[in-house]
Protein backbone atom coordinates (compact mmCIF):
# COMPACT_ATOMS: atom_id res chain seq x y z
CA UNK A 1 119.48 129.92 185.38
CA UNK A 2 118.24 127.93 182.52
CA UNK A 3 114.74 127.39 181.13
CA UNK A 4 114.40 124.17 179.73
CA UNK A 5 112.07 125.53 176.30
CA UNK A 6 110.97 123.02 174.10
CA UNK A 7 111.76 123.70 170.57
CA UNK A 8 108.79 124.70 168.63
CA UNK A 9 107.51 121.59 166.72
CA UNK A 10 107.86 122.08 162.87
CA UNK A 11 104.67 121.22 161.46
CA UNK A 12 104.56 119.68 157.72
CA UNK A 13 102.11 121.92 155.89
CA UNK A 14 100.87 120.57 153.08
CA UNK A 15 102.07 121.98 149.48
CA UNK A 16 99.64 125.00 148.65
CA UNK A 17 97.06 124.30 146.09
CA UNK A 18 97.00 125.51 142.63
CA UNK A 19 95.16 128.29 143.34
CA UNK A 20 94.73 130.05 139.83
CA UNK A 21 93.37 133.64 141.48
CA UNK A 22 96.37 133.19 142.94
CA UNK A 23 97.78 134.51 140.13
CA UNK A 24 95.60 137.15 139.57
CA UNK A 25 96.53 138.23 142.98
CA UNK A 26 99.90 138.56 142.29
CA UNK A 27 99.16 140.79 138.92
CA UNK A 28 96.73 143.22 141.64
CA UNK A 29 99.59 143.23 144.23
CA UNK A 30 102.78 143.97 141.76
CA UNK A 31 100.14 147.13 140.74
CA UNK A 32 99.25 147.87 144.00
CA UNK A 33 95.65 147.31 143.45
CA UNK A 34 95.47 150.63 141.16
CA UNK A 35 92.46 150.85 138.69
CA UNK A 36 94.53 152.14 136.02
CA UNK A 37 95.53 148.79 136.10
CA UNK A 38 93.02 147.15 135.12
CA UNK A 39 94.14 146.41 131.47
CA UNK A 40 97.12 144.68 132.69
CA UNK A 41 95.30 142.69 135.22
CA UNK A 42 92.59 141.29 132.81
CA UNK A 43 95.27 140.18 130.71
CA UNK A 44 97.22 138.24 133.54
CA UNK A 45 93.76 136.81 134.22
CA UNK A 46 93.14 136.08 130.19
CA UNK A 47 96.70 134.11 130.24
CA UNK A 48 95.78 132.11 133.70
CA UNK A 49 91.88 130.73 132.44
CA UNK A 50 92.29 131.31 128.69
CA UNK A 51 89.25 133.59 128.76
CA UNK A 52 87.09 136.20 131.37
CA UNK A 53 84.82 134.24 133.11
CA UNK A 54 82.02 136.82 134.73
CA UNK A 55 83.35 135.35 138.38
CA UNK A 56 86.71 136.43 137.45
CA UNK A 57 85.43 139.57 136.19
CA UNK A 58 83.51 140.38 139.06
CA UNK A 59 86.34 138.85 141.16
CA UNK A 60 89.12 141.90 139.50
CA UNK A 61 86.15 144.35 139.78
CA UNK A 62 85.86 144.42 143.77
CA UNK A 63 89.66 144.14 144.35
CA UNK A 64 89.77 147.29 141.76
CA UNK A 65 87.58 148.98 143.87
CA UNK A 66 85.46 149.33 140.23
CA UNK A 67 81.99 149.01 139.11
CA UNK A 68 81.54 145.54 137.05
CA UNK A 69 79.93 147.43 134.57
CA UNK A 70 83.49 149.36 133.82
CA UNK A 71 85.53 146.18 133.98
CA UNK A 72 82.84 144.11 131.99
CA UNK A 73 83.35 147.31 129.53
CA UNK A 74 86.59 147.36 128.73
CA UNK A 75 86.92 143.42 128.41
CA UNK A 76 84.36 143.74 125.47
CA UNK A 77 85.75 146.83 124.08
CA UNK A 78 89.23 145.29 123.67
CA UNK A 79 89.58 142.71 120.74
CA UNK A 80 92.15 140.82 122.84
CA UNK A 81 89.84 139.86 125.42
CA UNK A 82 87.74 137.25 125.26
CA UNK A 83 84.69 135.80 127.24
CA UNK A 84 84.22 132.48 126.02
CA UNK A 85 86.64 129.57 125.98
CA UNK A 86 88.97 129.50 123.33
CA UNK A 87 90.07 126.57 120.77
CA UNK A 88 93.37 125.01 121.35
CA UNK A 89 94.53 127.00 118.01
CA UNK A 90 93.84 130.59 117.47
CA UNK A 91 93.77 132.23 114.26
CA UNK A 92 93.33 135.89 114.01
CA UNK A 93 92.74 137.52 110.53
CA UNK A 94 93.66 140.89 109.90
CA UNK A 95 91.17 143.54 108.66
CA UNK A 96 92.83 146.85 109.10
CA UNK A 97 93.24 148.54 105.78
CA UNK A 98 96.20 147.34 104.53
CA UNK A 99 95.28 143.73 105.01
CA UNK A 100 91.72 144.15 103.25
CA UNK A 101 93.16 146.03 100.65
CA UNK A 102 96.15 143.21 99.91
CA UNK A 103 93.43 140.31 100.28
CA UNK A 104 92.90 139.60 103.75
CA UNK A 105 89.08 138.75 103.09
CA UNK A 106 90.07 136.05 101.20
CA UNK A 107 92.31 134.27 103.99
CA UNK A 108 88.97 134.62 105.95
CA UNK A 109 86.63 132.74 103.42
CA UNK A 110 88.98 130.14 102.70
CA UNK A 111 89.33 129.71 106.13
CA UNK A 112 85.53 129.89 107.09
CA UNK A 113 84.99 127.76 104.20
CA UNK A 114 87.84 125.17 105.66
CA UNK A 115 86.77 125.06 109.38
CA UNK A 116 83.04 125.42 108.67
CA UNK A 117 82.73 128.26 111.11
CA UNK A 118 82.41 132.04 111.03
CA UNK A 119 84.67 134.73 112.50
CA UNK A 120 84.25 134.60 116.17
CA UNK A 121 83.37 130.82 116.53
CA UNK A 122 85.07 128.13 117.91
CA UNK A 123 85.26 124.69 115.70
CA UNK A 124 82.71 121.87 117.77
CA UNK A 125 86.02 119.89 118.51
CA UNK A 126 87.73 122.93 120.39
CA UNK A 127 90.55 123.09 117.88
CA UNK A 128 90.17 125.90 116.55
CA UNK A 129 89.01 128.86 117.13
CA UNK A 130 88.61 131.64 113.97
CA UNK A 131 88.84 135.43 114.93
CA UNK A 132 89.27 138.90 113.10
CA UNK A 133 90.91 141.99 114.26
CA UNK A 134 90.59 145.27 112.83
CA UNK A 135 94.55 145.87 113.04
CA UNK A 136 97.63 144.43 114.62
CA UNK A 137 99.91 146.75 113.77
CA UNK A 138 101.75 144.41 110.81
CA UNK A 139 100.49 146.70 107.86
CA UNK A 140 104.46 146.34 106.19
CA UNK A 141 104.08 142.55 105.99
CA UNK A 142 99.96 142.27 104.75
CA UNK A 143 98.06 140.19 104.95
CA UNK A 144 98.98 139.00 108.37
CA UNK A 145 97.56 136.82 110.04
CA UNK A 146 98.02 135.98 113.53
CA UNK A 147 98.46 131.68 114.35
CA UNK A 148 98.45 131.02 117.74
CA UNK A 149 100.53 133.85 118.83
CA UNK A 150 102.86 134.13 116.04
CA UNK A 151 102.42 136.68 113.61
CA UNK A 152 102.82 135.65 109.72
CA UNK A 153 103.38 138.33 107.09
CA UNK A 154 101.90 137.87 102.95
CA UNK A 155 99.76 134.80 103.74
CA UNK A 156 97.63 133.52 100.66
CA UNK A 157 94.03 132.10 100.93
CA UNK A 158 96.43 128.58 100.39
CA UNK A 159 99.11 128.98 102.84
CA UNK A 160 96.64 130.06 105.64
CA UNK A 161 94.48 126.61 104.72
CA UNK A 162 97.92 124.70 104.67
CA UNK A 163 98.15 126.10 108.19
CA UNK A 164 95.04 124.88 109.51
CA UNK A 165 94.99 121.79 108.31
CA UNK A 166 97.85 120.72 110.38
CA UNK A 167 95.79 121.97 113.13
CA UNK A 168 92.94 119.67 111.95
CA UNK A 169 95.36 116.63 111.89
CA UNK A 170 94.51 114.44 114.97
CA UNK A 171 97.68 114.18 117.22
């Protein structure tokens, strides 16, 4: 005997939306929501927003299972993290030892000087944002400075300014 089923009807759904947690959800999964975790997951959710919003914060904190205060803690202890919006350029000074001693404080004036901003400010324009670290490891190469992301070994007060300048540059 045969049953005369209708095929189930397929049903368009529409295209998921860009759901940035989404993201973060994917970091807490691949971890399996562990709290010793938690440095890896604040820096998938620094590379989806750009900075730690305290929604996103809290938002890592209850799928952790920890208090805000610890996750709020450790994104202010580590240099890397950041709770403010960034520029579109970074620029990270060096001021571990070997950098100060080889001149490092000198990249940073001539850089405050250029941008008109201090250490830990963004420019009014969003370009660039100015930032110290107290080591990133590149003591062989000093000063180093960090330009969006790549690292640059032996940079003079003139070749960091040269730098930003072409940051400066409207596009």
């Amino acid at each position: 005997m045969q049953t005369s089923q209708k095929p189930p009807k397929l049903v368009r759904k529409p295209p998921p939306q860009d759901n940035p947690f989404k993201r973060i959800d994917i970091a807490l999964k691949r971890n399996h929501y562990q709290p010793d975790a938690l440095i890896e997951i604040l820096h998938a959710a620094q590379n989806t927003f750009g900075y730690l919003e305290a929604d996103t914060l809290a938002y890592i904190a209850k799928n952790l299972k920890l208090p805000l205060s610890r996750v709020y803690g450790v994104a202010t202890f580590y240099h890397l993290f950041t709770l403010k919006p960034g520029g579109k350029h970074t620029c990270v000074v060096c001021l571990g030892t070997a950098c100060y001693v080889k001149g490092s404080q000198k990249v940073l004036a001539a850089l405050e000087q250029q941008t008109k901003i201090q250490a830990g400010e963004t420019t009014s324009d969003g370009q660039i944002s100015l930032l110290t670290a107290r080591c990133i490891g590149a003591c062989g190469i000093a000063p180093a400075v960090v330009f969006d992301g790549q690292v640059a070994g032996q940079v003079s007060p003139a070749a960091a300014l040269v730098k930003v300048e072409g940051w400066e540059t409207p596009e």
